[in-house]
Protein backbone atom coordinates (compact mmCIF):
# COMPACT_ATOMS: atom_id res chain seq x y z
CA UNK A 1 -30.22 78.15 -0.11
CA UNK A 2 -30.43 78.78 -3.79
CA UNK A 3 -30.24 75.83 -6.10
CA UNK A 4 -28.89 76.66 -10.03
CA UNK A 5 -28.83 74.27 -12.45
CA UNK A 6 -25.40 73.47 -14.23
CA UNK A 7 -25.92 75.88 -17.37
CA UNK A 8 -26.03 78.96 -14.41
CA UNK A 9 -22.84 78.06 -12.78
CA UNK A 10 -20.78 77.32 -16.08
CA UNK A 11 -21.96 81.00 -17.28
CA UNK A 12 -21.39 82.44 -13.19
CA UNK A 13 -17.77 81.00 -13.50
CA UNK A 14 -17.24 82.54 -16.83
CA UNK A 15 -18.52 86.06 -15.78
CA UNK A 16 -16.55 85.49 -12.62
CA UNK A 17 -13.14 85.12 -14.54
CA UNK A 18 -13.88 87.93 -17.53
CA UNK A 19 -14.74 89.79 -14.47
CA UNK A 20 -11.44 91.10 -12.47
CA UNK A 21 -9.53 91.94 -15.98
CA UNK A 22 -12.62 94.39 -16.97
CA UNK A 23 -12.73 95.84 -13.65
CA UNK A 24 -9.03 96.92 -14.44
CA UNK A 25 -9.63 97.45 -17.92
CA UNK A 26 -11.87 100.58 -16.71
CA UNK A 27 -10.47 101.72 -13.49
CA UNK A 28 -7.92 102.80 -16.29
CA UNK A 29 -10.22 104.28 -19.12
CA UNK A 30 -7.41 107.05 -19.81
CA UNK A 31 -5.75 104.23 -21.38
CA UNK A 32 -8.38 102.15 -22.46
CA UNK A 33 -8.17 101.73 -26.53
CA UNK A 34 -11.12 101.94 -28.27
CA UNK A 35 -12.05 101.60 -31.86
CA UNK A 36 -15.45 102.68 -34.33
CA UNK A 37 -17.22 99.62 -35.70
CA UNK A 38 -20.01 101.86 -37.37
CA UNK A 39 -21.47 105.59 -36.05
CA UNK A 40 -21.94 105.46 -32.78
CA UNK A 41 -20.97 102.12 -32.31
CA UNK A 42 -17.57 101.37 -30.63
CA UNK A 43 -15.58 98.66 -29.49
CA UNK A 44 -12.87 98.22 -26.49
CA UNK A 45 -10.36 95.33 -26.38
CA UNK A 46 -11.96 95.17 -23.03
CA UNK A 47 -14.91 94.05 -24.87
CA UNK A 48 -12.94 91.70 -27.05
CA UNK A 49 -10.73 90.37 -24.08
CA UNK A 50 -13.82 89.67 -21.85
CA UNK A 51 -15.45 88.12 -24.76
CA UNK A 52 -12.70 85.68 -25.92
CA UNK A 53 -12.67 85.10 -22.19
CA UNK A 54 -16.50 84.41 -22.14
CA UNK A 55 -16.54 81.97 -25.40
CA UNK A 56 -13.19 80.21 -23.70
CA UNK A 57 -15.15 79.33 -20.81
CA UNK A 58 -18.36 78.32 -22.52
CA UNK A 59 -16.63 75.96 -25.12
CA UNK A 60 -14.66 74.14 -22.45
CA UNK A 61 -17.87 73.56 -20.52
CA UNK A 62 -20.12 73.10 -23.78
CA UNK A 63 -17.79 72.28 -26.69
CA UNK A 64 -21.03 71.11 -29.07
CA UNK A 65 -22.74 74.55 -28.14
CA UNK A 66 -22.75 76.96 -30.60
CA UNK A 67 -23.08 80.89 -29.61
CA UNK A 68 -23.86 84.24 -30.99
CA UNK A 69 -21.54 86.72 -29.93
CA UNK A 70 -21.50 90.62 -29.84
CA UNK A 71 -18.11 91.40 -31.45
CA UNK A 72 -18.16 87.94 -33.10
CA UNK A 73 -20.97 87.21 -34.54
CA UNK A 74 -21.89 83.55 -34.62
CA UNK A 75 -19.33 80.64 -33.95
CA UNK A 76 -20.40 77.21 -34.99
CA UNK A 77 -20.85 74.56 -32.20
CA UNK A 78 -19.13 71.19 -32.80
């Protein structure tokens, strides 16, 4: 059996929930909208939804934890 500490599951159950609404996100990439943040660097609100997602999870778990973030640069811990 594998053992992970408490830091793995928080970020497994995050993953787990930003998971299903990406998967849908790009089963429909017709209709995906997607927007330039510099050449040759883009941005999906996939991205954005399964980050806000990500940093929702992560500050309920670890409110005092502070992150640095792809689309968001850094947030400030508590």
């Amino acid at each position: 059996m594998v053992s992970h500490s408490g830091l793995i599951t928080v970020m497994e159950k995050a993953c787990r929930k930003a998971g299903p609404r990406l998967r849908r996100d790009f089963n429909e990439v017709s209709q995906l909208q997607v927007s330039r943040k510099g050449p040759a660097d883009f941005v999906s609100m996939a991205d954005k939804r399964a980050e806000e997602t990500l940093i929702e999870e992560l500050r309920h778990a670890r409110p005092d934890w502070g992150m640095l973030v792809e689309e968001r640069g850094v947030i400030e811990g508590d």
